[in-house]
PDB file of N, CA and C in Angstrom:
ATOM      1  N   UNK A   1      -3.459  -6.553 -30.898  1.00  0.00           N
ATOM      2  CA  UNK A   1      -4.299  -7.167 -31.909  1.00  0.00           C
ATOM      3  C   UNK A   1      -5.686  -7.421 -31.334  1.00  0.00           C
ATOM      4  N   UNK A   2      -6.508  -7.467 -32.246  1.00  0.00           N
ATOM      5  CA  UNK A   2      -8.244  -7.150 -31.599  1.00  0.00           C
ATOM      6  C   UNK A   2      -8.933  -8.685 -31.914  1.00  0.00           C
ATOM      7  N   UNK A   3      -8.143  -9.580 -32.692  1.00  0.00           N
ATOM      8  CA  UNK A   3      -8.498 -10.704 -32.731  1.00  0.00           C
ATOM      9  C   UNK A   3      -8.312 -11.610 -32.032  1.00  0.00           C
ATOM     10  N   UNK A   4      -8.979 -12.463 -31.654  1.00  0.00           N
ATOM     11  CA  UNK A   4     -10.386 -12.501 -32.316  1.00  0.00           C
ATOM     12  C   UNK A   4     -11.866 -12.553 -31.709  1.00  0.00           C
ATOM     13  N   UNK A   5     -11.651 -11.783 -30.667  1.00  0.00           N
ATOM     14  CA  UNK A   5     -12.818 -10.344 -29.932  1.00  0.00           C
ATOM     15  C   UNK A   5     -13.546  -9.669 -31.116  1.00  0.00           C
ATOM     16  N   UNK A   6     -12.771  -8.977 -31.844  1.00  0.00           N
ATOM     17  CA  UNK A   6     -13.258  -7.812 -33.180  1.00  0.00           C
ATOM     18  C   UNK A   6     -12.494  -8.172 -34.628  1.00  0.00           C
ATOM     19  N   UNK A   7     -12.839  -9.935 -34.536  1.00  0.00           N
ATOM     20  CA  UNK A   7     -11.931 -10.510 -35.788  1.00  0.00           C
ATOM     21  C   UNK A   7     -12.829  -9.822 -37.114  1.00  0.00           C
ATOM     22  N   UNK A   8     -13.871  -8.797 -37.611  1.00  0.00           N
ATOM     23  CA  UNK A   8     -14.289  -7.991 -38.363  1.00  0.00           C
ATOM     24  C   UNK A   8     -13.737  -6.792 -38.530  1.00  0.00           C
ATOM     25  N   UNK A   9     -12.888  -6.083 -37.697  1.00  0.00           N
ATOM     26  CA  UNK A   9     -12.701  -4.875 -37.256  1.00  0.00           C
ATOM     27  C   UNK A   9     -11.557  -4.742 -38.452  1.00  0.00           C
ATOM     28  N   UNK A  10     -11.579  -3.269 -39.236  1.00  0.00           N
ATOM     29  CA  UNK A  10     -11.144  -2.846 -40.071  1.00  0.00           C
ATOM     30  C   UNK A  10     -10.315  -1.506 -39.624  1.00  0.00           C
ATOM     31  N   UNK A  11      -9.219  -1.088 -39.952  1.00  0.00           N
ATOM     32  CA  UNK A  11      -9.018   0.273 -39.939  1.00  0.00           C
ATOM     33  C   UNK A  11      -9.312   0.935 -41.317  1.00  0.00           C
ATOM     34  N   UNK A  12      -9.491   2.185 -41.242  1.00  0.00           N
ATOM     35  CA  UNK A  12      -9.613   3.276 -42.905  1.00  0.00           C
ATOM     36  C   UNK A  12      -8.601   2.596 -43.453  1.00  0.00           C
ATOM     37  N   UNK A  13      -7.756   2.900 -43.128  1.00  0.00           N
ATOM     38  CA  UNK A  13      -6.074   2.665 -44.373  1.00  0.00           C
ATOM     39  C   UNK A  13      -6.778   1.377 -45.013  1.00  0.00           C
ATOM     40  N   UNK A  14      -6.980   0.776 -44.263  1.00  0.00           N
ATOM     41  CA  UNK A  14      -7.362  -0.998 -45.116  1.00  0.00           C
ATOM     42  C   UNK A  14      -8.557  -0.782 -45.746  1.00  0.00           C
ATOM     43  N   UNK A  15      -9.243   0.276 -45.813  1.00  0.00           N
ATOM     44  CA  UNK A  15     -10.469   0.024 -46.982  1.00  0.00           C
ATOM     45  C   UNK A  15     -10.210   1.491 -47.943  1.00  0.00           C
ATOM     46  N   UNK A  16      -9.332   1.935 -48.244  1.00  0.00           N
ATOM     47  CA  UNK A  16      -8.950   2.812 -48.882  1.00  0.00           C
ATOM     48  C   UNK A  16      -9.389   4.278 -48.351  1.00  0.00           C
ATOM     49  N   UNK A  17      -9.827   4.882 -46.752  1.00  0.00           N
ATOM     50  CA  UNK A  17     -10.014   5.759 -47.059  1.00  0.00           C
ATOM     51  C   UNK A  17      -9.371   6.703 -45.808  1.00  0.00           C
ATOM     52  N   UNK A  18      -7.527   6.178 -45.533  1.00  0.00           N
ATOM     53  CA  UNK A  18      -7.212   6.894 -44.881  1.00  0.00           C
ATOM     54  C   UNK A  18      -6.773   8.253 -44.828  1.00  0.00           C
ATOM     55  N   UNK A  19      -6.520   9.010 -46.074  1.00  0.00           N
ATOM     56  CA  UNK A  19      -6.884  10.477 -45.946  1.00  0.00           C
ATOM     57  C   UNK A  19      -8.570  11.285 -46.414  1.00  0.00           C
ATOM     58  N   UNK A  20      -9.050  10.638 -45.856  1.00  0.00           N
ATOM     59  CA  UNK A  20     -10.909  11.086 -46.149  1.00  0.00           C
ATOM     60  C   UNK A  20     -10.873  11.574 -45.540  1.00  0.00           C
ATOM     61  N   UNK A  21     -12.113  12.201 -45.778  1.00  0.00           N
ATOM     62  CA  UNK A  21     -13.364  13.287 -44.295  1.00  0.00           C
ATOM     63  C   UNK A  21     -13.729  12.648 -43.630  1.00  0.00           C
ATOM     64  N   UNK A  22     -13.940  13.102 -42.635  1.00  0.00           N
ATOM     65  CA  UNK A  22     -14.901  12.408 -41.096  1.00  0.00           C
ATOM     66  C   UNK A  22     -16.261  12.219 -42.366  1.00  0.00           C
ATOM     67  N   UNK A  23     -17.050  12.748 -42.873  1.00  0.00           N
ATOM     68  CA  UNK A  23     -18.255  12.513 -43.974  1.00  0.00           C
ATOM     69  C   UNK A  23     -17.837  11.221 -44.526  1.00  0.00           C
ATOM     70  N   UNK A  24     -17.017  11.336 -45.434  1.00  0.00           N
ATOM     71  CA  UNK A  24     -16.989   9.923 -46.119  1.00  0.00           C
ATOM     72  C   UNK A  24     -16.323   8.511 -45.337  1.00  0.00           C
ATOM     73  N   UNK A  25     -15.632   8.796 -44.476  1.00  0.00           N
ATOM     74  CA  UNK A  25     -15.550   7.921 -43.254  1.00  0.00           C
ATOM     75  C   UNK A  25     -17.186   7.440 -42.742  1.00  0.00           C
ATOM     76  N   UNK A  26     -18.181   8.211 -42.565  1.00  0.00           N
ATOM     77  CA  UNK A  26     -19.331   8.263 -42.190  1.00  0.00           C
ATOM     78  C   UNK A  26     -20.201   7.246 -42.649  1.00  0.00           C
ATOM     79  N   UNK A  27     -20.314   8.071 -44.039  1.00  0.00           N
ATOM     80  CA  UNK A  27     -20.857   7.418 -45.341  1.00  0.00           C
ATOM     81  C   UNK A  27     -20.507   5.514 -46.003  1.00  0.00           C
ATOM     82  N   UNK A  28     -19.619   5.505 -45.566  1.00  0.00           N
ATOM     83  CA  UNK A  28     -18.580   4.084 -45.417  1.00  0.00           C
ATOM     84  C   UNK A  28     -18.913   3.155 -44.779  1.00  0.00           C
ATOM     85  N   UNK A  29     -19.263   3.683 -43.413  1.00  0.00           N
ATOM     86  CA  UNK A  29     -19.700   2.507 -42.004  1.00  0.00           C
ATOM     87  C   UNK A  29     -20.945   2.323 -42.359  1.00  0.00           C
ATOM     88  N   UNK A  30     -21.356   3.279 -42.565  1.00  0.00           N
ATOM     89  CA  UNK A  30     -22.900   3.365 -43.038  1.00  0.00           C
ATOM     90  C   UNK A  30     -23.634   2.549 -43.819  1.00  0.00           C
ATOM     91  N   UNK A  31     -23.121   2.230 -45.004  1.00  0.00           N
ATOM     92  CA  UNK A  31     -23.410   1.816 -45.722  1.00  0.00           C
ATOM     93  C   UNK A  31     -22.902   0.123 -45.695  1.00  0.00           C
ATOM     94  N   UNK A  32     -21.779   0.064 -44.871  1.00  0.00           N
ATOM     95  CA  UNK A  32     -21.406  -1.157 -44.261  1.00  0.00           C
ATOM     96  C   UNK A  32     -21.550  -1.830 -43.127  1.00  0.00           C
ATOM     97  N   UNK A  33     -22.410  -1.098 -42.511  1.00  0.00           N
ATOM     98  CA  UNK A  33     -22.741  -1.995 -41.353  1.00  0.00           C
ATOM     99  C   UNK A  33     -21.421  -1.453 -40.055  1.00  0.00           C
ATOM    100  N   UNK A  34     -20.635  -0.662 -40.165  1.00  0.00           N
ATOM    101  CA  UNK A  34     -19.495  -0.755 -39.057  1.00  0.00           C
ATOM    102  C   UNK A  34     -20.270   0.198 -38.369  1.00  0.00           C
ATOM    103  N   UNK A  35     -19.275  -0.111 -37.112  1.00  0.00           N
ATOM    104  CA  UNK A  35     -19.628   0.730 -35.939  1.00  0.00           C
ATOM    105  C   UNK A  35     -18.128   1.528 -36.061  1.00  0.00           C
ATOM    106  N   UNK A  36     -18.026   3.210 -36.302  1.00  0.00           N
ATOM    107  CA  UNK A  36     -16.530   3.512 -36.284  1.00  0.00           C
ATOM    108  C   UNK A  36     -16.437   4.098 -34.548  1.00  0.00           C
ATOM    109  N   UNK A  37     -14.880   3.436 -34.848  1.00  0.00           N
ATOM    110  CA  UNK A  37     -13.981   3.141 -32.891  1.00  0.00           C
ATOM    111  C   UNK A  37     -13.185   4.390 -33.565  1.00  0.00           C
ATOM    112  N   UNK A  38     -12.824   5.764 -32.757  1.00  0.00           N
ATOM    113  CA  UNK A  38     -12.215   6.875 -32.712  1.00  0.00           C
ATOM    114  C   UNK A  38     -12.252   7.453 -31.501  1.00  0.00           C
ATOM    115  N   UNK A  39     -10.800   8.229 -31.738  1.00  0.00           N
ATOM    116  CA  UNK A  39     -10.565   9.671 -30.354  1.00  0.00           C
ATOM    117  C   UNK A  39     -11.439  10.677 -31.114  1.00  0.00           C
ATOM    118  N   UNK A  40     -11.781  11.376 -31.974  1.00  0.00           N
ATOM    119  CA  UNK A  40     -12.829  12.034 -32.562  1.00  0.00           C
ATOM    120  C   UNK A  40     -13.614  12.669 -32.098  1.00  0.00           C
ATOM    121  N   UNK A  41     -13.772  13.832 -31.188  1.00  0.00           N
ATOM    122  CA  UNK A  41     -14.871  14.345 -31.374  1.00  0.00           C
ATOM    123  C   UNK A  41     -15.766  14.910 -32.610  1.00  0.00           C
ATOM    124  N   UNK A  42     -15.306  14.859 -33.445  1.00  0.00           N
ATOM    125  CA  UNK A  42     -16.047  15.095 -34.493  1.00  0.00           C
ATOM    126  C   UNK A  42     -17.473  13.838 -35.010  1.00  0.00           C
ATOM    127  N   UNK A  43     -16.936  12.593 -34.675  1.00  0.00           N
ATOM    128  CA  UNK A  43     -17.641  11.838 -35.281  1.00  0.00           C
ATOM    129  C   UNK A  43     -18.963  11.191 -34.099  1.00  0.00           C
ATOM    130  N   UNK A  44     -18.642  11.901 -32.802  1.00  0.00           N
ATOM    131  CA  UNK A  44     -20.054  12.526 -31.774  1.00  0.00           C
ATOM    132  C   UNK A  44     -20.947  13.322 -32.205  1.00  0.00           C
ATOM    133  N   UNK A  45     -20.283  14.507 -32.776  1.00  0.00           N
ATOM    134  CA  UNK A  45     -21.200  15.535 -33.157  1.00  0.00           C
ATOM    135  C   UNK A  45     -21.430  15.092 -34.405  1.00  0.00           C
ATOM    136  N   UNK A  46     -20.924  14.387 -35.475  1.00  0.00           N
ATOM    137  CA  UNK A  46     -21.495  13.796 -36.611  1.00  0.00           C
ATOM    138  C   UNK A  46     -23.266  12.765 -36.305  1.00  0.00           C
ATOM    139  N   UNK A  47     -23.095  12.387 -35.304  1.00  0.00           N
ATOM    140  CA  UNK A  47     -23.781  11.700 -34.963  1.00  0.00           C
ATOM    141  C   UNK A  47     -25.188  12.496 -34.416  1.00  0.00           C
ATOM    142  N   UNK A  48     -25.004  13.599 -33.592  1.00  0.00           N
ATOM    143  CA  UNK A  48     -25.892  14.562 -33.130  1.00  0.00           C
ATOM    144  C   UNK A  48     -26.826  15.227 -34.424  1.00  0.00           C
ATOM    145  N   UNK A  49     -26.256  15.727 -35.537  1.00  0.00           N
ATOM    146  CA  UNK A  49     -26.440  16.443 -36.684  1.00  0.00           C
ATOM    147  C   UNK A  49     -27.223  15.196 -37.724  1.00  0.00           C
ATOM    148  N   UNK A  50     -26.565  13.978 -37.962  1.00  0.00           N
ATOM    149  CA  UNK A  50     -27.170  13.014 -39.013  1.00  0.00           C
ATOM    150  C   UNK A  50     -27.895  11.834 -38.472  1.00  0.00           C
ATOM    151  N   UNK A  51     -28.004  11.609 -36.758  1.00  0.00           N
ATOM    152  CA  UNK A  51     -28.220  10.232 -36.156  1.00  0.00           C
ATOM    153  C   UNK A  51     -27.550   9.586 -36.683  1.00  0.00           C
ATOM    154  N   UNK A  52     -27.820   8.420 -36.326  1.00  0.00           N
ATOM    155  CA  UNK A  52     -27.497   7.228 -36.609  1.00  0.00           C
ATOM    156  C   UNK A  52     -27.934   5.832 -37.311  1.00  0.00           C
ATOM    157  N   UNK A  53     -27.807   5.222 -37.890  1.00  0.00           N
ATOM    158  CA  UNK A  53     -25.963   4.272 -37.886  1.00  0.00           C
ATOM    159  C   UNK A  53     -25.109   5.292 -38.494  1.00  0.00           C
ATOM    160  N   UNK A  54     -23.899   5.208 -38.859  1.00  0.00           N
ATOM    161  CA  UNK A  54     -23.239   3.905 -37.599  1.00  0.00           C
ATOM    162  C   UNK A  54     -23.317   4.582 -36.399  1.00  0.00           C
ATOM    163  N   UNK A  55     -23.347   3.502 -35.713  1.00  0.00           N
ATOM    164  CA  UNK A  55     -22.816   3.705 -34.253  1.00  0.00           C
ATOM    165  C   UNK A  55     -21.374   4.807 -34.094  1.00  0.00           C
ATOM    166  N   UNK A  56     -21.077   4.820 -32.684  1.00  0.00           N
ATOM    167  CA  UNK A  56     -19.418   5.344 -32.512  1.00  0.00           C
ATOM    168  C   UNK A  56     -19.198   4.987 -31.531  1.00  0.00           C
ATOM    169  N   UNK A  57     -17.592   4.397 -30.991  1.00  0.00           N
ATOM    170  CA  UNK A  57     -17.213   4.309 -29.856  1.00  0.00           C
ATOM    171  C   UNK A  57     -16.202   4.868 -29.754  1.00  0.00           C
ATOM    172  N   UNK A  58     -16.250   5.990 -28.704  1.00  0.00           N
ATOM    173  CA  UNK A  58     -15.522   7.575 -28.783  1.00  0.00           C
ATOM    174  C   UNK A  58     -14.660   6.844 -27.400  1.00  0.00           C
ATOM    175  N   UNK A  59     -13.249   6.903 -27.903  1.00  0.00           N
ATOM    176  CA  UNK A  59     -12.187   6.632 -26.940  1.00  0.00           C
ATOM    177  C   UNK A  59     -11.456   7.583 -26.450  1.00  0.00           C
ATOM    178  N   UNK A  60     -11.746   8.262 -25.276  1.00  0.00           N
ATOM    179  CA  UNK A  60     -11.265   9.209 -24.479  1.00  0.00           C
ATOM    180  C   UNK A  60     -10.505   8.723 -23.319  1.00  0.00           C
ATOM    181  N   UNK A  61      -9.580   8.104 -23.922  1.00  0.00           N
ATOM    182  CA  UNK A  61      -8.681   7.175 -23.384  1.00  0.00           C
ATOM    183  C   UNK A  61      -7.198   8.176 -22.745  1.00  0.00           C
ATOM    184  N   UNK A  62      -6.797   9.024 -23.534  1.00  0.00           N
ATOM    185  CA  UNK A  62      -5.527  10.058 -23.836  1.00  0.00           C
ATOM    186  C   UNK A  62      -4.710   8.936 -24.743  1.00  0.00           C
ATOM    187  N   UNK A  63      -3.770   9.384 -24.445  1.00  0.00           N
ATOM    188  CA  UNK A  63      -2.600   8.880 -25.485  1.00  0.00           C
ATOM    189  C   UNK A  63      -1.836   7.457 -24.476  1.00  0.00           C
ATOM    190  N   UNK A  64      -2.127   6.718 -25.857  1.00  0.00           N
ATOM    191  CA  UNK A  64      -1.839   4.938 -25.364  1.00  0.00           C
ATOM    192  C   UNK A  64      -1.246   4.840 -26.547  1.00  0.00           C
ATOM    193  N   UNK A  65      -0.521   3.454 -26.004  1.00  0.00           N
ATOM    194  CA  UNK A  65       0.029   2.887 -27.449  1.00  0.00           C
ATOM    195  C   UNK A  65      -0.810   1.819 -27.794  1.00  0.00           C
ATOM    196  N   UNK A  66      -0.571   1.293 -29.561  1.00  0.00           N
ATOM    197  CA  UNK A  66      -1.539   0.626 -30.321  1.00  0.00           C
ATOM    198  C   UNK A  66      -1.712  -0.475 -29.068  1.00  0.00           C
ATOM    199  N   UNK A  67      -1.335  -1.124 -28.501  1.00  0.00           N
ATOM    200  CA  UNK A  67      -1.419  -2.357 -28.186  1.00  0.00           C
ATOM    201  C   UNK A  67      -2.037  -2.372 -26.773  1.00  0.00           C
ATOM    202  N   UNK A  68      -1.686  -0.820 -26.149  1.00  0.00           N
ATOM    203  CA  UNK A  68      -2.563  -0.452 -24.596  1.00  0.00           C
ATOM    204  C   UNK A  68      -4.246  -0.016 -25.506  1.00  0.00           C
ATOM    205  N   UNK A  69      -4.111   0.110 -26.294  1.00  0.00           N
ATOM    206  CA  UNK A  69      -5.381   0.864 -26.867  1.00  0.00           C
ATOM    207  C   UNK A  69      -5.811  -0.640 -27.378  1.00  0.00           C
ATOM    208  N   UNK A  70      -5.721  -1.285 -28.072  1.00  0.00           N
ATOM    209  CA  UNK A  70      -6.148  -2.758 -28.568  1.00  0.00           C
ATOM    210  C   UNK A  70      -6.641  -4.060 -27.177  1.00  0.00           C
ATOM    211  N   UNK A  71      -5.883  -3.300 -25.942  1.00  0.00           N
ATOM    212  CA  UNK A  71      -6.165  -4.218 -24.678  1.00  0.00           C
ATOM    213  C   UNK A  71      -7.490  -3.516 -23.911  1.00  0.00           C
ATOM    214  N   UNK A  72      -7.244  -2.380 -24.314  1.00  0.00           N
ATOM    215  CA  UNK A  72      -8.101  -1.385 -23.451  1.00  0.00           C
ATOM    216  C   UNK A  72      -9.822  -1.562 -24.331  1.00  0.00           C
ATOM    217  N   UNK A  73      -9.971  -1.941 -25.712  1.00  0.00           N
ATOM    218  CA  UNK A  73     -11.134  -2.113 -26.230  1.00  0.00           C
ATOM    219  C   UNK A  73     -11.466  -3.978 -25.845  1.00  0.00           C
ATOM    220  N   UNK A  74     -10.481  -4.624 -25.807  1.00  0.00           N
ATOM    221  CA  UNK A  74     -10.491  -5.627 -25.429  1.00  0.00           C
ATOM    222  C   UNK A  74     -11.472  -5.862 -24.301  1.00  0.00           C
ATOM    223  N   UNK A  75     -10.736  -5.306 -23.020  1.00  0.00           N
ATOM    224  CA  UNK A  75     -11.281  -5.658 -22.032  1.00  0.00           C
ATOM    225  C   UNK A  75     -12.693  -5.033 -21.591  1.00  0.00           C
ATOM    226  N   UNK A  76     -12.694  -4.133 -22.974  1.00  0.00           N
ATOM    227  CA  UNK A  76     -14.546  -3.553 -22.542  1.00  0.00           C
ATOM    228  C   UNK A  76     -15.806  -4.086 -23.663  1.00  0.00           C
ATOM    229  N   UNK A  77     -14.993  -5.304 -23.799  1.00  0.00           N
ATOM    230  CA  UNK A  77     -15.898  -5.904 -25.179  1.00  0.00           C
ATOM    231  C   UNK A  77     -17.213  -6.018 -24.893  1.00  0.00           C
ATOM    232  N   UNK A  78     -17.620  -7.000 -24.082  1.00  0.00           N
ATOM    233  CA  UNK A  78     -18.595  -6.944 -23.427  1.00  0.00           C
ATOM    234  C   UNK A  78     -19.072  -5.780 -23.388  1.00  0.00           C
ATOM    235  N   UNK A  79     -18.910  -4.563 -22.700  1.00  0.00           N
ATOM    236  CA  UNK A  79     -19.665  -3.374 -23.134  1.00  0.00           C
ATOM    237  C   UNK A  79     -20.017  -2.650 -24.401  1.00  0.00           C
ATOM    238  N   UNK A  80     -19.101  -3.080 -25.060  1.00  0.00           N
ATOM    239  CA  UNK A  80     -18.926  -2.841 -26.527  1.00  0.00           C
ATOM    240  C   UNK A  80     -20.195  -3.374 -27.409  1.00  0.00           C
ATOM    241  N   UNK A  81     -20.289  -4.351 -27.094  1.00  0.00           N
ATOM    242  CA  UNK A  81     -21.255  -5.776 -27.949  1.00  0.00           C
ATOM    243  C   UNK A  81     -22.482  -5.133 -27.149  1.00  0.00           C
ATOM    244  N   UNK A  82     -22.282  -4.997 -25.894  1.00  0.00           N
ATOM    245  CA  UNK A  82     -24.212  -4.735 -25.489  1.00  0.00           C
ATOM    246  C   UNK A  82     -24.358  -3.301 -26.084  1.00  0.00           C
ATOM    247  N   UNK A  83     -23.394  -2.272 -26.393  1.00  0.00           N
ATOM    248  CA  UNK A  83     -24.212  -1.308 -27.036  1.00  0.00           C
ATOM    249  C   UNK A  83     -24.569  -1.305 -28.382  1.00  0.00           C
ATOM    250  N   UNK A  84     -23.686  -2.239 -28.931  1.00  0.00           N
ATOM    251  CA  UNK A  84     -23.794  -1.985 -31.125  1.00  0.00           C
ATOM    252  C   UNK A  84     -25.229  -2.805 -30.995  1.00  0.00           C
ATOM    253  N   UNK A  85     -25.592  -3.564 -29.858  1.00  0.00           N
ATOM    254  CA  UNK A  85     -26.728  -4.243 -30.045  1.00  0.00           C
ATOM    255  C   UNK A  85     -27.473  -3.661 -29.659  1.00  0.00           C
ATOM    256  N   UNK A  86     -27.684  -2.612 -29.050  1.00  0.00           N
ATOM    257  CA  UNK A  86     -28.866  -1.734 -28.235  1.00  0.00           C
ATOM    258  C   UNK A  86     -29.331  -0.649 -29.325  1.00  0.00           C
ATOM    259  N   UNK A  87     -30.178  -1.000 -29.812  1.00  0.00           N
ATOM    260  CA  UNK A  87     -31.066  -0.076 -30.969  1.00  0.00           C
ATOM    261  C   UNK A  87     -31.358   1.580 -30.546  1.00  0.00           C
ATOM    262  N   UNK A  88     -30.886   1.543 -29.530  1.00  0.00           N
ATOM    263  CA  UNK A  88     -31.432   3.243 -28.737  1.00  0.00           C
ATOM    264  C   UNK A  88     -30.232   3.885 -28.929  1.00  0.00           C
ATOM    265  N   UNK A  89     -29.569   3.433 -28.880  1.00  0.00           N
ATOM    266  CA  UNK A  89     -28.105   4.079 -28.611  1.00  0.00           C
ATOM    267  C   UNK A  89     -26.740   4.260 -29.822  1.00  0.00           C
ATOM    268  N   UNK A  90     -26.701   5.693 -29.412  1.00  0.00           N
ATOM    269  CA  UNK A  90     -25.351   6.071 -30.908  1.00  0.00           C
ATOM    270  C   UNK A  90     -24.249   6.205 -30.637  1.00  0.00           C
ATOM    271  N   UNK A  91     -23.360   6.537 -29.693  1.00  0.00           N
ATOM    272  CA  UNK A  91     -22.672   6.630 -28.731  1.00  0.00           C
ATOM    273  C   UNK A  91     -21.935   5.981 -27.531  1.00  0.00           C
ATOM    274  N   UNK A  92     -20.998   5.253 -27.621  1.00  0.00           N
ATOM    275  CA  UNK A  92     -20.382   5.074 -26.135  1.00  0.00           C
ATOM    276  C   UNK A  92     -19.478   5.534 -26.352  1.00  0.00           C
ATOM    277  N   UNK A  93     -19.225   6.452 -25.079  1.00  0.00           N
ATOM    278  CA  UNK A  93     -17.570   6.635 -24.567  1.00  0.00           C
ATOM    279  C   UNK A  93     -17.024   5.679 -23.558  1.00  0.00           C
ATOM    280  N   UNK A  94     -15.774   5.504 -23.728  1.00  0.00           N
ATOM    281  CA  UNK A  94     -15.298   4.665 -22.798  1.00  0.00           C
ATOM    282  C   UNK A  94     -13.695   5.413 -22.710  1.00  0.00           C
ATOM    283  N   UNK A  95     -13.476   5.640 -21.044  1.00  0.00           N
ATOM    284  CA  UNK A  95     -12.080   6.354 -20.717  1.00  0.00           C
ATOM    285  C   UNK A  95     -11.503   5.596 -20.132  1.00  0.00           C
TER     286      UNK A  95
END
């Protein structure tokens, strides 16, 4: 659980758009203010092609379970928070 570190933090399924496009996934954060958290390379190169917002934090983590993956954003919050706040930047990976 990401609370309450990322007590805002939404998944798709919970805002209706878990079988969408990486686009309207896009279009979504966008327009809402999120920063979207994905394994995705797609939504890097979304970012290359349209800039930015939203942000992305591209988890090249491999394969974890929900709760190693929920500890693992946890403990890089702090890095997390200094980039959605850094106006230069579209992108973090974190492995």
């Amino acid at each position: 659980m990401l609370s309450p570190d990322f007590a805002d933090c939404l998944h798709v399924k919970s805002v209706g758009l878990n079988n969408h496009n990486d686009a309207e996934i896009w279009q979504f954060a966008k327009q809402n203010g999120f920063t979207i958290v994905t394994f995705d390379a797609d939504f890097f190169d979304l970012s290359l092609v349209w800039n930015f917002p939203p942000k992305t934090v591209w988890l090249r983590t491999g394969n974890l379970s929900t709760a190693e993956i929920a500890e693992h954003i946890i403990l890089n919050s702090s890095i997390i928070a200094s980039f959605i706040d850094n106006p230069k930047k579209s992108c973090l990976e974190i492995y």
